[in-house]
C-alpha atoms as a PDB file:
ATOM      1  CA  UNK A   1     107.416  96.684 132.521  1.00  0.00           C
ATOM      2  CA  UNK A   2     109.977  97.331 129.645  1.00  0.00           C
ATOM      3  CA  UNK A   3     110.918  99.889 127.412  1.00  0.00           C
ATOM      4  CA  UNK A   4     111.070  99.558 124.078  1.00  0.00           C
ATOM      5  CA  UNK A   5     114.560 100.843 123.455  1.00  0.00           C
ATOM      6  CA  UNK A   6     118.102  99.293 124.369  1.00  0.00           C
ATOM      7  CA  UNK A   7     120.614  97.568 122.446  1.00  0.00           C
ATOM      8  CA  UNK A   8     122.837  94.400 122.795  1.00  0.00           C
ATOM      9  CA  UNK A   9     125.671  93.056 121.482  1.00  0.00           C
ATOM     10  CA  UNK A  10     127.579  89.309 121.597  1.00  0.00           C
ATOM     11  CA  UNK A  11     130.412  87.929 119.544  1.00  0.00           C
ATOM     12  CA  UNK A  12     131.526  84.222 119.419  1.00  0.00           C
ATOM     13  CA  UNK A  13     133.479  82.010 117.111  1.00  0.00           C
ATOM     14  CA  UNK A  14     133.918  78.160 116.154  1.00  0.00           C
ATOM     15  CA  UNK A  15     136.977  76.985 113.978  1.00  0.00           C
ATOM     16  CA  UNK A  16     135.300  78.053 111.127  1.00  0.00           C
ATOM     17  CA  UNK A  17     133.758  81.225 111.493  1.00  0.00           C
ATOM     18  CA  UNK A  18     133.831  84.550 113.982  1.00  0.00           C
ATOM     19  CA  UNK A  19     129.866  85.883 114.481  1.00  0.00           C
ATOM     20  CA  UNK A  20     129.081  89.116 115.919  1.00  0.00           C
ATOM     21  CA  UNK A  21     125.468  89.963 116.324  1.00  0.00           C
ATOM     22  CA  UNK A  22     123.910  93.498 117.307  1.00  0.00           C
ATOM     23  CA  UNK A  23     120.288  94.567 118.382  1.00  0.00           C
ATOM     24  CA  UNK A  24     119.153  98.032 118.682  1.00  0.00           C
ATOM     25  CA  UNK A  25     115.732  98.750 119.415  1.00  0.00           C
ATOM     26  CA  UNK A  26     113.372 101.833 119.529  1.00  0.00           C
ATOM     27  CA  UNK A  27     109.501 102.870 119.889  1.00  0.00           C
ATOM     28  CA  UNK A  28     107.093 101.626 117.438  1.00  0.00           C
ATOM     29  CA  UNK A  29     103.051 100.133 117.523  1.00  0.00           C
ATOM     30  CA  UNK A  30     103.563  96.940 116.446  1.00  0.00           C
ATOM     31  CA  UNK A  31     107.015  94.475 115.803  1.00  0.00           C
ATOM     32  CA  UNK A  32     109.060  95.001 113.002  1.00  0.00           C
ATOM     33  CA  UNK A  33     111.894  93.098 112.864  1.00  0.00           C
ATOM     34  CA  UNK A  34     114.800  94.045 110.198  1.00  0.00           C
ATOM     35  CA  UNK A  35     117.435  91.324 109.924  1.00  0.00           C
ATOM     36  CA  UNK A  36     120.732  92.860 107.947  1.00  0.00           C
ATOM     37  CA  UNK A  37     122.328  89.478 106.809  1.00  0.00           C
ATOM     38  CA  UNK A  38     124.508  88.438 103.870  1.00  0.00           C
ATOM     39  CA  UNK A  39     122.770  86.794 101.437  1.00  0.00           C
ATOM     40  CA  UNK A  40     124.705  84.292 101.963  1.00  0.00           C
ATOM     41  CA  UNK A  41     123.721  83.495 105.280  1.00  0.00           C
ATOM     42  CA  UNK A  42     119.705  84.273 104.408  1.00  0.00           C
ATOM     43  CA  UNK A  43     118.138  80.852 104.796  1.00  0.00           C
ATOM     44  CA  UNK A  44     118.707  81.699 108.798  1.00  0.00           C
ATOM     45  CA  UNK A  45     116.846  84.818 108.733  1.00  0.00           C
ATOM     46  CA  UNK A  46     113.165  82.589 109.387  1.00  0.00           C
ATOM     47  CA  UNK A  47     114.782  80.896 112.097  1.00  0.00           C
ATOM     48  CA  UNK A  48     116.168  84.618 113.247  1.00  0.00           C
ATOM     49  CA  UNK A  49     113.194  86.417 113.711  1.00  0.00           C
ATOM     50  CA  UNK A  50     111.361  83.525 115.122  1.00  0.00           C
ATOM     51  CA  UNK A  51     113.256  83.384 118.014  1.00  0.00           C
ATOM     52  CA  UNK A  52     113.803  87.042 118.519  1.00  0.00           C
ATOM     53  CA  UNK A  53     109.754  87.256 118.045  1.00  0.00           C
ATOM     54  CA  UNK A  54     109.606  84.658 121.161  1.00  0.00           C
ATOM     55  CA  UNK A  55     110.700  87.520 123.732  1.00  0.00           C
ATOM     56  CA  UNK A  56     109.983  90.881 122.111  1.00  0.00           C
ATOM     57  CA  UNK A  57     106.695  92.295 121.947  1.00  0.00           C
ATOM     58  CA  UNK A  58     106.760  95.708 120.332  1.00  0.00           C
ATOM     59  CA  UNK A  59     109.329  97.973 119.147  1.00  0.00           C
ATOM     60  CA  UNK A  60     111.098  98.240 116.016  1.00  0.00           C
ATOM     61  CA  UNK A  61     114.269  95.978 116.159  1.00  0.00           C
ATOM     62  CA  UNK A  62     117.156  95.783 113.660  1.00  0.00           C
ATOM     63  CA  UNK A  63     119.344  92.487 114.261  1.00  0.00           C
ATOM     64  CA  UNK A  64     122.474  93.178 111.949  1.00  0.00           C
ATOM     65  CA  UNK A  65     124.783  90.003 111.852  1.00  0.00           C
ATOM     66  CA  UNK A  66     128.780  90.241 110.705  1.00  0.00           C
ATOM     67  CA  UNK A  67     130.268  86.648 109.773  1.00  0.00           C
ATOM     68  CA  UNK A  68     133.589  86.116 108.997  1.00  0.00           C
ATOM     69  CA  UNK A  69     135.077  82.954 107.824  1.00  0.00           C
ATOM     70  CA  UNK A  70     138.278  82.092 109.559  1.00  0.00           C
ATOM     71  CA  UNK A  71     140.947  79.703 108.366  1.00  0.00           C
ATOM     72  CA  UNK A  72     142.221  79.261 104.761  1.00  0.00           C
ATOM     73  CA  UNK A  73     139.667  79.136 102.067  1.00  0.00           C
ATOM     74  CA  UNK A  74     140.359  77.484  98.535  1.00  0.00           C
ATOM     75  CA  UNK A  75     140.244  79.899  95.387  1.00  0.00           C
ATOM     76  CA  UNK A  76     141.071  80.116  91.879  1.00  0.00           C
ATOM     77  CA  UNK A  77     141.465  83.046  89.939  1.00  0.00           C
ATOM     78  CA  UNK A  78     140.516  82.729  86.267  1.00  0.00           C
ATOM     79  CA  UNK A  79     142.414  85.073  83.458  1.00  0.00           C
ATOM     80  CA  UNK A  80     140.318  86.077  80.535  1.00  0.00           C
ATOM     81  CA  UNK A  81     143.611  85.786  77.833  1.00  0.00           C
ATOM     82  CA  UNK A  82     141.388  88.078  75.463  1.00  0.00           C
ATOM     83  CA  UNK A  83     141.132  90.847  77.540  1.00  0.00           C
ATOM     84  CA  UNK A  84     144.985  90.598  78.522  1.00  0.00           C
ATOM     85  CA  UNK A  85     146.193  89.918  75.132  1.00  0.00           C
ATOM     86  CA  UNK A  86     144.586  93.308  73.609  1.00  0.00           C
ATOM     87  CA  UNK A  87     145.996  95.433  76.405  1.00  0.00           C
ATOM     88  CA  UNK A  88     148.868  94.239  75.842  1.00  0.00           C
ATOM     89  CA  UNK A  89     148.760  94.673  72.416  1.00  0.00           C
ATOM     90  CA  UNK A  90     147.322  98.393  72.675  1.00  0.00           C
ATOM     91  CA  UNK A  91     150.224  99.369  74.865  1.00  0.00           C
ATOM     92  CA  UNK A  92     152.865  97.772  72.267  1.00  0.00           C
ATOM     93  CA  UNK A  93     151.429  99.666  69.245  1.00  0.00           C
ATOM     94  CA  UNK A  94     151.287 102.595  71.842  1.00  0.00           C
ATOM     95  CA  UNK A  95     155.065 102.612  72.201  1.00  0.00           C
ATOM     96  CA  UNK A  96     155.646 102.196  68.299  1.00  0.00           C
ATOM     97  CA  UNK A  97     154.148 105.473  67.989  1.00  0.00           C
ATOM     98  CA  UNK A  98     156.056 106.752  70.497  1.00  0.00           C
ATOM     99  CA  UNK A  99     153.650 107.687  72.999  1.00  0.00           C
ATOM    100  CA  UNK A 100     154.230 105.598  75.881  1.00  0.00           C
ATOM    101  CA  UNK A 101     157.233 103.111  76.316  1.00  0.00           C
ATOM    102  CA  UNK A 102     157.358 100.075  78.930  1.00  0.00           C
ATOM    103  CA  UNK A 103     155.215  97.364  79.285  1.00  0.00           C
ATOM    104  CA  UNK A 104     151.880  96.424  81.053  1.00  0.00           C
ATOM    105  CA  UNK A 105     153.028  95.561  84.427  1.00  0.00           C
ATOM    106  CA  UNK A 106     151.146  92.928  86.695  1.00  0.00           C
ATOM    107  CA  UNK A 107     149.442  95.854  88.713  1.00  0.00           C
ATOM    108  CA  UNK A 108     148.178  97.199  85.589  1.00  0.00           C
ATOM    109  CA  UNK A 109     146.830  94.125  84.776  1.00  0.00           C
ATOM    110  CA  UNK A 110     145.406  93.564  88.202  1.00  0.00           C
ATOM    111  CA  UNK A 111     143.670  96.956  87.269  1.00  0.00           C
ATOM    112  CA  UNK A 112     142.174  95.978  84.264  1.00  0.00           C
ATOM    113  CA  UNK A 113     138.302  95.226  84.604  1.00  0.00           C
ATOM    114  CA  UNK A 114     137.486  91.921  83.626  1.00  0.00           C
ATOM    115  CA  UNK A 115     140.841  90.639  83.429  1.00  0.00           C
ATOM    116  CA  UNK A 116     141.252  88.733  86.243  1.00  0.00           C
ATOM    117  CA  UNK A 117     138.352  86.862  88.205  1.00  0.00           C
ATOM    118  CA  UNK A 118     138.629  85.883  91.894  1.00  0.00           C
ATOM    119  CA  UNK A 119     136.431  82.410  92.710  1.00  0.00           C
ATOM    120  CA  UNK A 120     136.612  81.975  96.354  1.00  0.00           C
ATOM    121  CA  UNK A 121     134.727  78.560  96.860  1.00  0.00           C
ATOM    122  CA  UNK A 122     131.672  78.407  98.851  1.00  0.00           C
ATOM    123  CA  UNK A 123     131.712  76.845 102.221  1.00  0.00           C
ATOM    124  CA  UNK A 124     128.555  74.679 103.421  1.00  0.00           C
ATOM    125  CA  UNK A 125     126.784  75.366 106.692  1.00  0.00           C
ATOM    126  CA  UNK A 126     126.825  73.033 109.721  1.00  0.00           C
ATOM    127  CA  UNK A 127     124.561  72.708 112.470  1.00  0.00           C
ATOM    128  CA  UNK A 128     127.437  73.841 114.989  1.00  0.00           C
ATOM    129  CA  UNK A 129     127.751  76.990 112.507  1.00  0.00           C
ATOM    130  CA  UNK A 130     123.619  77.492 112.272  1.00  0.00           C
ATOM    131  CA  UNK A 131     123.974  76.879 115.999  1.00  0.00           C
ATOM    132  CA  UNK A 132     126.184  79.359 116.887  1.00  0.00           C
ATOM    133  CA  UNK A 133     124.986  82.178 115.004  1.00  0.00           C
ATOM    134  CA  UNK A 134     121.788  81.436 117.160  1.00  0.00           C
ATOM    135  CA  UNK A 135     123.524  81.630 120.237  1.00  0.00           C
ATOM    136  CA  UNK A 136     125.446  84.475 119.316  1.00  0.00           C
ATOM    137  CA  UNK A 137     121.814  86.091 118.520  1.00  0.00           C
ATOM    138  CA  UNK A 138     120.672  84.899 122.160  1.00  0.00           C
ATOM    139  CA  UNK A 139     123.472  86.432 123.416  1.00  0.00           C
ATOM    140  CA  UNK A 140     122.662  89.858 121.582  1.00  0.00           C
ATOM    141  CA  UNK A 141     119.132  89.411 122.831  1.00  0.00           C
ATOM    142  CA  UNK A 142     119.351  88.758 126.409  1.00  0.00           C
ATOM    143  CA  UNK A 143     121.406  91.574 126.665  1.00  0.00           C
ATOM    144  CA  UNK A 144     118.504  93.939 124.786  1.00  0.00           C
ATOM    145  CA  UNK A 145     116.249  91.939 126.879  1.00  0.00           C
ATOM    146  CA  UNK A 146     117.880  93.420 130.132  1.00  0.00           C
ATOM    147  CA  UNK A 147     118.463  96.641 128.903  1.00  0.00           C
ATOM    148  CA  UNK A 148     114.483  97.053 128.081  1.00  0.00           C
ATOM    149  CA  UNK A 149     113.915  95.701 131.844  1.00  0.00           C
ATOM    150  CA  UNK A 150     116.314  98.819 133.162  1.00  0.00           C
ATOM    151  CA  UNK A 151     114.906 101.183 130.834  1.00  0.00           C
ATOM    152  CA  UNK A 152     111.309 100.103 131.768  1.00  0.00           C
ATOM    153  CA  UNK A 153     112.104 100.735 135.537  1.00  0.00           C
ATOM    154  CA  UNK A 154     113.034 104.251 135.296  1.00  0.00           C
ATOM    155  CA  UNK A 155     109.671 104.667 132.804  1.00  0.00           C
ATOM    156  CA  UNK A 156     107.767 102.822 135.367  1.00  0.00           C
ATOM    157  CA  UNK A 157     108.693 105.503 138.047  1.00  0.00           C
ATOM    158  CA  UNK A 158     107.907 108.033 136.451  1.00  0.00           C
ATOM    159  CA  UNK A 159     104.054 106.633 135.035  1.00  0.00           C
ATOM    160  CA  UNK A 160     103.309 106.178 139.121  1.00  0.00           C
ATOM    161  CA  UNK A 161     104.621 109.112 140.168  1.00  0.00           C
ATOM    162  CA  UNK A 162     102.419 111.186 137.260  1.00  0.00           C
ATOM    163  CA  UNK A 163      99.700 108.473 138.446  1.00  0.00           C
ATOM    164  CA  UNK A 164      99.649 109.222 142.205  1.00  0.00           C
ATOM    165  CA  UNK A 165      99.682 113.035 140.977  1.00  0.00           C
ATOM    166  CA  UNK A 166      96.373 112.739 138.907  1.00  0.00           C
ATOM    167  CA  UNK A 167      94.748 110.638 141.856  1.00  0.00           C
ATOM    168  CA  UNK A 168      95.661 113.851 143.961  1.00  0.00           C
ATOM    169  CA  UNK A 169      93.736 116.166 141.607  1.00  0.00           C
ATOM    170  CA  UNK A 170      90.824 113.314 141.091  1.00  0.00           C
ATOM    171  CA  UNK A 171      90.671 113.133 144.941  1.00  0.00           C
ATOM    172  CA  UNK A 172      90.612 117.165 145.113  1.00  0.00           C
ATOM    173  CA  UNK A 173      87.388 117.272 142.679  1.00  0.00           C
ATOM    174  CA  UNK A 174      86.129 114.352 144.654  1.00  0.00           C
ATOM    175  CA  UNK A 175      85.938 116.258 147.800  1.00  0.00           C
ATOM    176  CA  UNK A 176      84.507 119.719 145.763  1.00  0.00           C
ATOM    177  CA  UNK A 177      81.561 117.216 144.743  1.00  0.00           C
ATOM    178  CA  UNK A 178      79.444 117.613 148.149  1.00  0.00           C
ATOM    179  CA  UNK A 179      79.946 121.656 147.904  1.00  0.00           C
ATOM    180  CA  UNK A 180      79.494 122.115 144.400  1.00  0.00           C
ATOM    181  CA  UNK A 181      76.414 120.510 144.456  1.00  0.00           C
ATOM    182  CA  UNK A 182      74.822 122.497 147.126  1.00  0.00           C
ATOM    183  CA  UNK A 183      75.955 125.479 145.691  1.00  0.00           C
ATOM    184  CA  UNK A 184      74.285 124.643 142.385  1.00  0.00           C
ATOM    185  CA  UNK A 185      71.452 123.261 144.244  1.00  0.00           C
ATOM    186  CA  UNK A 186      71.368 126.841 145.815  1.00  0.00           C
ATOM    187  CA  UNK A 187      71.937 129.188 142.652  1.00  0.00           C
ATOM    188  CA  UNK A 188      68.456 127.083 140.879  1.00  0.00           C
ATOM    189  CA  UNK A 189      66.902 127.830 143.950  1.00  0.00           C
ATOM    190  CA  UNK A 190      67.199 131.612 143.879  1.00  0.00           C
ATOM    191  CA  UNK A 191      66.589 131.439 140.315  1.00  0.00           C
ATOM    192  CA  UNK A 192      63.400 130.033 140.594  1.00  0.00           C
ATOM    193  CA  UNK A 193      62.096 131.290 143.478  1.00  0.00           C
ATOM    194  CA  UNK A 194      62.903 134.869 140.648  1.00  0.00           C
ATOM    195  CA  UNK A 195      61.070 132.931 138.514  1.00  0.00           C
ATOM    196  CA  UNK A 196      57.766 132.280 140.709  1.00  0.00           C
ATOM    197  CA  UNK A 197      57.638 136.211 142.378  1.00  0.00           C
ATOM    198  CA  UNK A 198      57.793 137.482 139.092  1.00  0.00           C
ATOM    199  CA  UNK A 199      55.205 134.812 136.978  1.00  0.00           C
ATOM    200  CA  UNK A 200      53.173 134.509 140.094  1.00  0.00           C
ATOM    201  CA  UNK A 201      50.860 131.292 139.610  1.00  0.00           C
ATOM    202  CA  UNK A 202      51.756 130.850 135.721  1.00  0.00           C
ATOM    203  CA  UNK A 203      54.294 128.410 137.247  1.00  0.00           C
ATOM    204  CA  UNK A 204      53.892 124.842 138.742  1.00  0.00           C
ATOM    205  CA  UNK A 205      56.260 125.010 141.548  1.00  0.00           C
ATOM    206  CA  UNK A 206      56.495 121.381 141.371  1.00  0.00           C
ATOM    207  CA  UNK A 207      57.391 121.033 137.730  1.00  0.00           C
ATOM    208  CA  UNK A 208      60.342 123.955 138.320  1.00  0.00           C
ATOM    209  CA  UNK A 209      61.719 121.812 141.458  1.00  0.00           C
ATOM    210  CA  UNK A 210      61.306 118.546 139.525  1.00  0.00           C
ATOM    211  CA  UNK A 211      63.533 120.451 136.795  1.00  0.00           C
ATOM    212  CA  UNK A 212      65.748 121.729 139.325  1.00  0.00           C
ATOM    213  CA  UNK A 213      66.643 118.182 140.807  1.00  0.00           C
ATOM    214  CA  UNK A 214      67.199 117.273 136.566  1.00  0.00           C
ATOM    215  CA  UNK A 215      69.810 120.139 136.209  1.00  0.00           C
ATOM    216  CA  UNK A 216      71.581 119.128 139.439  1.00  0.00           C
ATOM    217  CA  UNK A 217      71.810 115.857 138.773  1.00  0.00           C
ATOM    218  CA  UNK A 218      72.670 116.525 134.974  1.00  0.00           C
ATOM    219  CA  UNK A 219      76.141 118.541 137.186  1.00  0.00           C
ATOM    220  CA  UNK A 220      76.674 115.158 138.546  1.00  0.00           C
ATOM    221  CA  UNK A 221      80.245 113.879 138.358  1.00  0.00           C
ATOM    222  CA  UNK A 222      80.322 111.218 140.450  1.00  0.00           C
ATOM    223  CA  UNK A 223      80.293 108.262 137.849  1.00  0.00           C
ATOM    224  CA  UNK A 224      83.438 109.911 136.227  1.00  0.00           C
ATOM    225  CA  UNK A 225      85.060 110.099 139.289  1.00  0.00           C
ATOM    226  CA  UNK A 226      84.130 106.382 140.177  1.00  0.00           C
ATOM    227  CA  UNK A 227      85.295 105.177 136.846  1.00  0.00           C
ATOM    228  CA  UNK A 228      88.539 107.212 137.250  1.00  0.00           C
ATOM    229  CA  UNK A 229      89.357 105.676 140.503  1.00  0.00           C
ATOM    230  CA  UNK A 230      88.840 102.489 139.109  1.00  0.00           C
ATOM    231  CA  UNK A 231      91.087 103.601 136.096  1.00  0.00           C
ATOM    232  CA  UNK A 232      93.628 104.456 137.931  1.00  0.00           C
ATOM    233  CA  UNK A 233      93.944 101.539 139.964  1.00  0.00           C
ATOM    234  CA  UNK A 234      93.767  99.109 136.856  1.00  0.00           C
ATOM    235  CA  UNK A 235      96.779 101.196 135.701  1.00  0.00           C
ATOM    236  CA  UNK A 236      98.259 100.930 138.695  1.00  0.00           C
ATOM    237  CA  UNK A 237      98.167  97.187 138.807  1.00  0.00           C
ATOM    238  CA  UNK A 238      99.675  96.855 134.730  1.00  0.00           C
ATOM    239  CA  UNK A 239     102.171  99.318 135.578  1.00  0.00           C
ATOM    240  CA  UNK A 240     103.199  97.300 138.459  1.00  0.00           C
ATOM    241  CA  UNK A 241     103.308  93.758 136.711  1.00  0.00           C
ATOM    242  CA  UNK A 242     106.088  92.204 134.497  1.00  0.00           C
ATOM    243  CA  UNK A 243     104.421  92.248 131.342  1.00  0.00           C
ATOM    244  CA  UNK A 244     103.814  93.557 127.885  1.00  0.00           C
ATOM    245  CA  UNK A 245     101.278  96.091 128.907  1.00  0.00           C
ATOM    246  CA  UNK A 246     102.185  98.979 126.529  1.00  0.00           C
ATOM    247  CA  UNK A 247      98.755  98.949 124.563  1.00  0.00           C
ATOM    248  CA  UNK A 248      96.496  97.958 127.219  1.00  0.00           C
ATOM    249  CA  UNK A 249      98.104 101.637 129.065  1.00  0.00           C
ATOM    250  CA  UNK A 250      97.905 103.154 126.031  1.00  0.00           C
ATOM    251  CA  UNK A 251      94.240 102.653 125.883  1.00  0.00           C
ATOM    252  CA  UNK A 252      93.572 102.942 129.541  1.00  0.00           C
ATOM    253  CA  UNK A 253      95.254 106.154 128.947  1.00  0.00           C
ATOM    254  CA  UNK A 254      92.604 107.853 126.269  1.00  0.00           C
ATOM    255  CA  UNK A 255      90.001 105.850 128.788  1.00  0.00           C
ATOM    256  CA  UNK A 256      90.836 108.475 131.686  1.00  0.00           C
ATOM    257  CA  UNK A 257      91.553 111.363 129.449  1.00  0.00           C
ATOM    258  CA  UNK A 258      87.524 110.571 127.860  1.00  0.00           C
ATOM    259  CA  UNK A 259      86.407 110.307 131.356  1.00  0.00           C
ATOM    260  CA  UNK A 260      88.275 114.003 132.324  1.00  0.00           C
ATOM    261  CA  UNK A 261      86.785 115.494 129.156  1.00  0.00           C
ATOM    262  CA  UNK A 262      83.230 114.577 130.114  1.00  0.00           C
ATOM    263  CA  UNK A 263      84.104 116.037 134.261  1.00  0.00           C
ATOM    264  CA  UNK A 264      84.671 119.004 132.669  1.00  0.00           C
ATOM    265  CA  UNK A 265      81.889 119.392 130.433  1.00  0.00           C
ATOM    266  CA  UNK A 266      79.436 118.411 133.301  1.00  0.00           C
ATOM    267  CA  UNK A 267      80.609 120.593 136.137  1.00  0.00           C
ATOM    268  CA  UNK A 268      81.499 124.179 135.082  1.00  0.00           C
ATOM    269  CA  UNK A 269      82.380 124.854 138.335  1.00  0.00           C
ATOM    270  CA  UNK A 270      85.805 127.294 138.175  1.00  0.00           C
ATOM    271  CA  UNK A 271      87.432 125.651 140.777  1.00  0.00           C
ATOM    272  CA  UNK A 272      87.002 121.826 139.129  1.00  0.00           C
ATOM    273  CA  UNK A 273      87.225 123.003 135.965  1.00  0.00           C
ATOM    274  CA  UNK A 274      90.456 124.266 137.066  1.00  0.00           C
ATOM    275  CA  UNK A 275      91.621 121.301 138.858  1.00  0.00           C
ATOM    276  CA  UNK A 276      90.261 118.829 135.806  1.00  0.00           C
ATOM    277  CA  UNK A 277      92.723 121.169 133.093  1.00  0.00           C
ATOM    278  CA  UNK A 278      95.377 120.319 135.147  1.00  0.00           C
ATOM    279  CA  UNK A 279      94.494 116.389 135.023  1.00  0.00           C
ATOM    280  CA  UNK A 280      94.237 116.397 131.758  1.00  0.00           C
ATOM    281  CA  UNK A 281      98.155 117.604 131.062  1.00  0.00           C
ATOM    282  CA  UNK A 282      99.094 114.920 133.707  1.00  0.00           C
ATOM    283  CA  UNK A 283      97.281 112.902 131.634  1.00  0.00           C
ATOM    284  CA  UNK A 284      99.098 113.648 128.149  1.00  0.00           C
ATOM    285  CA  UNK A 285     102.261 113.694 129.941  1.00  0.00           C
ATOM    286  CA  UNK A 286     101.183 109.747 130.882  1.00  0.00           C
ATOM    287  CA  UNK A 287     100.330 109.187 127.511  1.00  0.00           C
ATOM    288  CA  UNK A 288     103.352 110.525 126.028  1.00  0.00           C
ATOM    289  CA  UNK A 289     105.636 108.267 128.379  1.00  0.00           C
ATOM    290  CA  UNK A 290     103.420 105.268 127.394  1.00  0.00           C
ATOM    291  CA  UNK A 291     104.414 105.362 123.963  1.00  0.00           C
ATOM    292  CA  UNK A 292     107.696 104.290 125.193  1.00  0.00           C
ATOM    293  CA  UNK A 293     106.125 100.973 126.950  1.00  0.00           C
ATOM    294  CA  UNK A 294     106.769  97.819 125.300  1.00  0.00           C
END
């Protein structure tokens, strides 16, 4: 079991560029991978969230990768004479007047927009530099990866412990079944035999017990209680395992909450009634700690 929140980081370099790659993820239904890239560097993002894809199930996941190019790299820097030329000219006819005296210096021409134009020339990728920004990514992810698997302990400790909890209360209203029965059994006796001393022969003492055994059986919960045993032990088993079982608990989850609902309705015992409330906030607490479940 994993969670679907952790992080992980990894930098590495070549003798062209340093990489760093971080992952952060955090609850969500489905995968949704957000790649924060350069444009630059774009044509990598397929390749990016294939492999990251390959080993993450759910969650939201943002992979945000820094490159920095290393090394010397050629530029030019283009003048636009134009621009320059009627500055320059502005601040001479400036001083005529008298308002200002000097000249343009080179960091006020440095400041003037559109002056000056920095080209830095483009470098091509290699397959070293594709490489390593995939290992670098690897890196990131096998730490996520891990951190999931140590977050996913501590939430799998806590499902079985809530688990072996609501098997306690199923097992409680399990052993009320035999009692609660016979004291229905014996409340629609009393009734009816109230029924037959005061209607006399108007009632068919075999229809009324016929009825009888319909009501009692109607009170019934022992198919709820089988299915939730059988529930439990199928979540059990996913909780357990090494898998993406986050939706399969999830629905397994509503499963035994349904199954609570209909105990409850049946049986208006005080006692199980009691007993199946409490179930059924052991059961939302399950739920809630599901969502977190990769």
């Amino acid at each position: 079991m994993r969670s679907m929140t952790g992080s992980g980081q990894a930098t590495a370099e070549n003798a062209r560029y340093a990489m760093t790659a971080t992952l952060r993820g955090v609850n969500h239904k489905m995968l949704d991978v957000q790649v924060r890239l350069d444009e630059a560097y774009r044509a990598m993002e397929p390749d990016l969230r294939e492999l990251l894809a390959a080993h993450l199930q759910r969650g939201r996941v943002e992979l945000r990768l820094d490159v920095k190019a290393l090394g010397i790299i050629p530029a030019e820097v283009r003048i636009n004479p134009g621009i320059v030329e009627a500055a320059q000219a502005a601040v001479r006819d400036l001083a005529a007047r008298g308002w200002v005296t000097g000249e343009l210096s080179a960091g006020d021409l440095l400041r003037l927009p559109e002056a000056f134009k920095v080209e830095v020339a483009a470098r091509d990728w290699t397959d070293d530099d594709r490489e390593l920004l995939r290992a670098t990514t690897r890196a990131a992810l096998a730490q996520l990866v891990a951190a999931r698997a140590l977050e996913g302990g501590k939430l799998r400790a806590v499902l079985l412990g809530r688990l072996a909890e609501l098997a306690e209360r199923i097992a409680r209203i399990d052993a009320l079944r035999g009692p609660v029965l016979a004291e229905a059994k014996a409340a629609l006796d009393r009734r009816l035999a109230e029924l037959m001393e005061g209607a006399g022969a108007a009632l068919d003492p075999a229809r009324l017990a016929q009825e009888a055994a319909i009501l009692a059986d109607r009170s019934d919960v022992s198919e709820e209680i089988d299915r939730l045993h059988a529930h439990l032990e199928h979540f059990r088993e996913l909780a357990e395992g090494d898998a993406a079982v986050g939706k399969r608990l999830d629905f397994l989850t509503q499963e035994i909450f349904r199954e609570l609902n209909t105990l409850g309705a049946k049986c208006r015992h005080p006692e199980v009634v009691r007993i199946a409330l409490d179930a059924k906030v052991l059961c939302e607490q399950i739920r809630e700690q599901v969502q977190n479940v990769e």
